[in-house]
C-alpha atoms as a PDB file:
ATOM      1  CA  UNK A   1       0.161  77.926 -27.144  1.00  0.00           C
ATOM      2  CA  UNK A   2      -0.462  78.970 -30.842  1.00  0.00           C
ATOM      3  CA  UNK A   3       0.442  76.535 -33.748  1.00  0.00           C
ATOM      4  CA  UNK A   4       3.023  78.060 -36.300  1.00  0.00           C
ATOM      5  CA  UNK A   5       3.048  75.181 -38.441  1.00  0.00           C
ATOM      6  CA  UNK A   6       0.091  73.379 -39.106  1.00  0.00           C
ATOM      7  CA  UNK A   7       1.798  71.091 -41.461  1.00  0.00           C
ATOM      8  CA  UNK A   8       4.073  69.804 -39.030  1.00  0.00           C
ATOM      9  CA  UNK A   9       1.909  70.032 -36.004  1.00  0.00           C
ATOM     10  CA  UNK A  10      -0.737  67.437 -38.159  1.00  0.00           C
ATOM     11  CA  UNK A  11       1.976  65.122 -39.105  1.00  0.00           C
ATOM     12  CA  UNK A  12       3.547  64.861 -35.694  1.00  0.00           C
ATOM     13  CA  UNK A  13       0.286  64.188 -34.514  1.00  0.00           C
ATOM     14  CA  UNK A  14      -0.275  61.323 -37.090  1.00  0.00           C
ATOM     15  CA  UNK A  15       3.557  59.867 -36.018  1.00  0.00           C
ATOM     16  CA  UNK A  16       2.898  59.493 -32.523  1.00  0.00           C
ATOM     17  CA  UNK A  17      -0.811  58.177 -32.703  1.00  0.00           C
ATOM     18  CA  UNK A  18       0.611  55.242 -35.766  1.00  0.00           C
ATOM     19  CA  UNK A  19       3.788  54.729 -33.468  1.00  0.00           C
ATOM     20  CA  UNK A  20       2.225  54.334 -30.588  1.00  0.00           C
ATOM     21  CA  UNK A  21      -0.059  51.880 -32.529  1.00  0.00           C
ATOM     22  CA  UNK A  22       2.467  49.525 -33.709  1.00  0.00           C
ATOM     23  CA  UNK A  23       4.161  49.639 -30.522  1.00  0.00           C
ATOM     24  CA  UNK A  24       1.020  48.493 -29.012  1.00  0.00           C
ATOM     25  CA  UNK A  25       0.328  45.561 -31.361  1.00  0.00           C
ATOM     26  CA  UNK A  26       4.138  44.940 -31.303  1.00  0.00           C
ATOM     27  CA  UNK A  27       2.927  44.275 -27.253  1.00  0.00           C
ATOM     28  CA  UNK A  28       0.645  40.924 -28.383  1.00  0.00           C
ATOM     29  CA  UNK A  29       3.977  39.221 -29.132  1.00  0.00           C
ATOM     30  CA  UNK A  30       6.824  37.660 -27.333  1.00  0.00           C
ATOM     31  CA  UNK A  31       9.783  40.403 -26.771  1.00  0.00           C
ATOM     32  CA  UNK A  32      12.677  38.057 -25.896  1.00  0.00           C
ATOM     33  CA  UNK A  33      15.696  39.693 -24.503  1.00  0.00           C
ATOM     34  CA  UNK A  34      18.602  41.878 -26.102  1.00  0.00           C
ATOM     35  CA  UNK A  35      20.556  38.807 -26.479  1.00  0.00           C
ATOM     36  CA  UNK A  36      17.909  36.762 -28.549  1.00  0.00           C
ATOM     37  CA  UNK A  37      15.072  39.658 -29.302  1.00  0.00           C
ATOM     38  CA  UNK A  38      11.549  37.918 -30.392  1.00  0.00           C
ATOM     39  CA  UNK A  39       9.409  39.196 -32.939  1.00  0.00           C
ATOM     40  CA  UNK A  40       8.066  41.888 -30.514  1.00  0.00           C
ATOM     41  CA  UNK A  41      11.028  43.121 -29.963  1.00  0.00           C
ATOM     42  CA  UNK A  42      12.066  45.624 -33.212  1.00  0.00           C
ATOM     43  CA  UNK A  43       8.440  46.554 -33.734  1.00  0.00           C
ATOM     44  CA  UNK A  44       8.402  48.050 -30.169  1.00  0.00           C
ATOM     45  CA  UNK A  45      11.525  49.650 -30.350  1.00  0.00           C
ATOM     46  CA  UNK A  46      10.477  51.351 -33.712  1.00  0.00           C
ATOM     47  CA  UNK A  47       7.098  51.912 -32.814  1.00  0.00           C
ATOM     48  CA  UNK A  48       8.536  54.091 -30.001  1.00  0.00           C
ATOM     49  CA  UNK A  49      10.981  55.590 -31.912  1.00  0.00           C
ATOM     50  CA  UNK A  50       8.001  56.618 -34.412  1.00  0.00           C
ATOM     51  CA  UNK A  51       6.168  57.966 -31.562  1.00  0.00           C
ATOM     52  CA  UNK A  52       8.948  60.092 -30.169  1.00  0.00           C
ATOM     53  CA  UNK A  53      10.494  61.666 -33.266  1.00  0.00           C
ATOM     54  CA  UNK A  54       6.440  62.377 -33.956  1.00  0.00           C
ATOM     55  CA  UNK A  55       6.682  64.286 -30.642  1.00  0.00           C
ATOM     56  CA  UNK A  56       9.530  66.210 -32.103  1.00  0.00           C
ATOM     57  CA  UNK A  57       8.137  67.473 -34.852  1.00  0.00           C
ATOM     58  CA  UNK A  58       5.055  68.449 -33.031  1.00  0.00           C
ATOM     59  CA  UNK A  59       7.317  70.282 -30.575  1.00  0.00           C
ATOM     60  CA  UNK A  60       9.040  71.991 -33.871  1.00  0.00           C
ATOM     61  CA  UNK A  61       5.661  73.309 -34.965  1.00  0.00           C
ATOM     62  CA  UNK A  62       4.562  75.128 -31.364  1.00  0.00           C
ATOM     63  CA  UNK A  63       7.674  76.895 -30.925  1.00  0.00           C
ATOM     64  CA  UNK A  64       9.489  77.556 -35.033  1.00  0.00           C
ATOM     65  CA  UNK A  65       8.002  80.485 -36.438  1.00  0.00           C
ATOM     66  CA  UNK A  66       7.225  80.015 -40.126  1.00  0.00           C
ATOM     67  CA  UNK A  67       5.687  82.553 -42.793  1.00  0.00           C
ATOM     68  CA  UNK A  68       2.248  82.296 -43.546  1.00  0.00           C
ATOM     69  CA  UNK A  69       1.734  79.349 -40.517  1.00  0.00           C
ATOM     70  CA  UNK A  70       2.147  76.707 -43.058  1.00  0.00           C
ATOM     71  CA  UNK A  71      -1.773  75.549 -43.333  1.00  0.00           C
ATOM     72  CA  UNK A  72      -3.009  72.602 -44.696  1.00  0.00           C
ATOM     73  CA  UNK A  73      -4.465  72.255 -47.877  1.00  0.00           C
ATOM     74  CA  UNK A  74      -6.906  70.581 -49.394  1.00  0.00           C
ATOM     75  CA  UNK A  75      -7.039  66.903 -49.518  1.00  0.00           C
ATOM     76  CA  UNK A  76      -5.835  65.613 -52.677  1.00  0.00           C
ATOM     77  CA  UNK A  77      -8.298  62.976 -52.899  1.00  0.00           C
ATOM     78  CA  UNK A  78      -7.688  62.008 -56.469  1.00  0.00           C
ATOM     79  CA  UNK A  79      -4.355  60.742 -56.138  1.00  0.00           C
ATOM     80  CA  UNK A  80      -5.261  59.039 -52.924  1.00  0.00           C
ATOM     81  CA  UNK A  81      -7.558  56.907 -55.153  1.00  0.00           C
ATOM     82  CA  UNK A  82      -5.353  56.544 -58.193  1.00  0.00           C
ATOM     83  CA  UNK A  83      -2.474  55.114 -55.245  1.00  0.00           C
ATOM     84  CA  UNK A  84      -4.763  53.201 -53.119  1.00  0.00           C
ATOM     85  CA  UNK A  85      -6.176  51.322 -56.903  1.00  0.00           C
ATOM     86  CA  UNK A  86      -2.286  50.744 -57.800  1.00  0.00           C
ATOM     87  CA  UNK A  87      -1.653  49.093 -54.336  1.00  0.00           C
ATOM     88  CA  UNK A  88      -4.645  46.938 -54.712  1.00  0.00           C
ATOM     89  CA  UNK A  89      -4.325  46.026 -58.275  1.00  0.00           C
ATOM     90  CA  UNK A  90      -0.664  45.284 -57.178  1.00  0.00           C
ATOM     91  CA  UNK A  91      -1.469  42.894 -54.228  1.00  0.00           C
ATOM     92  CA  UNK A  92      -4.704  41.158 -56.832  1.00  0.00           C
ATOM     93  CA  UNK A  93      -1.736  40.891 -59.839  1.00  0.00           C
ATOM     94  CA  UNK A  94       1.180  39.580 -58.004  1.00  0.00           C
ATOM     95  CA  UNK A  95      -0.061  36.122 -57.992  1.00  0.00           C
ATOM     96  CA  UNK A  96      -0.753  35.191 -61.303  1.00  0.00           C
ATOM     97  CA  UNK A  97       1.281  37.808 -63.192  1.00  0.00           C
ATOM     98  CA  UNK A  98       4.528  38.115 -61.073  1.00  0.00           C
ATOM     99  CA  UNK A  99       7.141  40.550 -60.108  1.00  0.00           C
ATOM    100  CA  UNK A 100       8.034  41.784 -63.471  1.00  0.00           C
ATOM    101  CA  UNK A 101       4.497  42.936 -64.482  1.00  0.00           C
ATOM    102  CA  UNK A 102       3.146  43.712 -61.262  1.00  0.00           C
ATOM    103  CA  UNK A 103       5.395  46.020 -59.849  1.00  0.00           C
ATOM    104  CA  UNK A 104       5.320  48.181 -63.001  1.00  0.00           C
ATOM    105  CA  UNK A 105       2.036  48.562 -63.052  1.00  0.00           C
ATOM    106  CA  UNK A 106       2.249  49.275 -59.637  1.00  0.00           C
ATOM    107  CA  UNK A 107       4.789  52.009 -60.435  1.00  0.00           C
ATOM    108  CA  UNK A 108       3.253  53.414 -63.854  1.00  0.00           C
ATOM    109  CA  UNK A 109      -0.115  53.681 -62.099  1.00  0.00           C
ATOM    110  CA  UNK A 110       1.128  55.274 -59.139  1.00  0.00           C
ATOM    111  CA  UNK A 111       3.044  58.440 -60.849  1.00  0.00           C
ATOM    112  CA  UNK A 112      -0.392  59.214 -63.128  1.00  0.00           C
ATOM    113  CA  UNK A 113      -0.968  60.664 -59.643  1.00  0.00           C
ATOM    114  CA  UNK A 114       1.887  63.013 -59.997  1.00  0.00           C
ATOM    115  CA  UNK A 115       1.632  66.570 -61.511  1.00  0.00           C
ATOM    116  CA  UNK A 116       5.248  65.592 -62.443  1.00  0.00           C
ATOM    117  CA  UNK A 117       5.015  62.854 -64.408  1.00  0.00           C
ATOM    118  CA  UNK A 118       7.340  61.737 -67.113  1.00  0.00           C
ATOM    119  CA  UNK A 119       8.083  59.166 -69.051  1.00  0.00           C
ATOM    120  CA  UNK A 120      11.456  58.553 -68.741  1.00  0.00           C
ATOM    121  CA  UNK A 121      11.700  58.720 -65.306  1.00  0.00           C
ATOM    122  CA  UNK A 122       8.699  56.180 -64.781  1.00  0.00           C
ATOM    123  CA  UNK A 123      10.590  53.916 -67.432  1.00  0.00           C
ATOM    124  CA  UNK A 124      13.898  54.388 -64.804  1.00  0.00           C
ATOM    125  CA  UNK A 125      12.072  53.584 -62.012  1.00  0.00           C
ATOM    126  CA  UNK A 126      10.611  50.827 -62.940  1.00  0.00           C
ATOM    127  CA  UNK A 127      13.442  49.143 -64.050  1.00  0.00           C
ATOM    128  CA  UNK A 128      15.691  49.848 -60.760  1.00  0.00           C
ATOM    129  CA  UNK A 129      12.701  49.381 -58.531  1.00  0.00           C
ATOM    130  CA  UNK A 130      12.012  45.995 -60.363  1.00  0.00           C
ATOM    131  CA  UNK A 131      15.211  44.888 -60.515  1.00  0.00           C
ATOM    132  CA  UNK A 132      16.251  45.742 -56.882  1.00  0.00           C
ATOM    133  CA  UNK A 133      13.218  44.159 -55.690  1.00  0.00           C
ATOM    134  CA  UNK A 134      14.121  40.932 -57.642  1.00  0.00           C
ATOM    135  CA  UNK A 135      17.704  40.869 -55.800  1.00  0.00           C
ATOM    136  CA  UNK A 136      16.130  41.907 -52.235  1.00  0.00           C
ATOM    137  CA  UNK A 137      13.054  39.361 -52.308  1.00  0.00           C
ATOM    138  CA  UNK A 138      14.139  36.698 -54.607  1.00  0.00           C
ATOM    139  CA  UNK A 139      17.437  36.500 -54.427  1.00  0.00           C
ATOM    140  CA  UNK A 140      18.767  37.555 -50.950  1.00  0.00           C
ATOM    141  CA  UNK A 141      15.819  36.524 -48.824  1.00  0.00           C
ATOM    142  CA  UNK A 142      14.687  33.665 -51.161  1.00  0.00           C
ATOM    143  CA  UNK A 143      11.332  34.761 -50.966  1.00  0.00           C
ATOM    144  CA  UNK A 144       8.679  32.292 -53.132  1.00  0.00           C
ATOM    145  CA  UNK A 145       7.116  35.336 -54.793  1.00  0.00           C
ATOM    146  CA  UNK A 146       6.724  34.755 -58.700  1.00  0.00           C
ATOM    147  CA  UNK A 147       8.912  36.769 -60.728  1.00  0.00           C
ATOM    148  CA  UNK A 148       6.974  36.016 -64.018  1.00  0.00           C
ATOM    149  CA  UNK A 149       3.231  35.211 -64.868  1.00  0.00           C
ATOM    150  CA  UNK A 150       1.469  32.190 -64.374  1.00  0.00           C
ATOM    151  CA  UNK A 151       1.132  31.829 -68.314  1.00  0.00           C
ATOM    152  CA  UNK A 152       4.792  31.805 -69.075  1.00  0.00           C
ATOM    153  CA  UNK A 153       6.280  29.758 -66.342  1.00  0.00           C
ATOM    154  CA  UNK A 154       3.349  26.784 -66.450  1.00  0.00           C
END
């Protein structure tokens, strides 16, 4: 059987083996029943669900034809770095500088890893991103994440 989209094939691959992953550590806690699901329970079900719509996709890329075969290119190993830094500067900042610097940083560092990057759509991002993260966390789930640094709140 001959591979006519690499892309796919690769990304199917990497769905089923991180589905099948969660749903495995989802197996270390209690599952509960239907009625009253534990906290097993959803991260099964979705690591499944993962798993089998990865399965999909790799069955979409042995039997649709595409073009050129769709191959992979290379590794973009840059922007990796330049996301991997914002997520870790994110998770060292949160603490002591809060939601309101944090997450833009988070956000203007991440899109220098774009070959699209402008301004005005980082500035529009940030401030629905930060602002809908404020009413998710803080507000609807009361989560005890700071929304402003350390300095300014005492």
């Amino acid at each position: 059987m001959k591979i006519k989209s690499q892309k796919d094939f690769w990304s199917g691959i990497m769905f089923i083996v991180v589905g099948l992953g969660f749903a495995w550590g989802a197996t270390n806690y209690s599952m509960g029943s239907s009625a009253r699901p534990g906290p097993g329970y959803f991260p099964l079900g979705l690591g499944f669900l993962l798993a089998f719509l990865g399965a999909l996709v790799v069955f979409q890329s042995l039997t649709i034809d595409t073009r050129d075969g769709d191959p992979i290119g290379p590794w973009p190993f840059k922007q990796a770095v330049i996301i991997l830094g914002a997520v870790a500067l994110f998770g060292l900042t949160i603490p002591r500088l809060g939601m309101a610097v944090a997450l833009p940083l988070l956000i203007g560092i991440s899109s220098l890893a774009s070959g699209e990057f402008h301004w005005k759509e980082v500035l529009v991002n940030v401030v629905v991103l930060t602002v809908g993260c404020w009413l998710i966390f803080i507000k609807g789930l009361g989560l005890t994440i700071p929304l402003w640094p350390t300095f300014i709140t005492g």
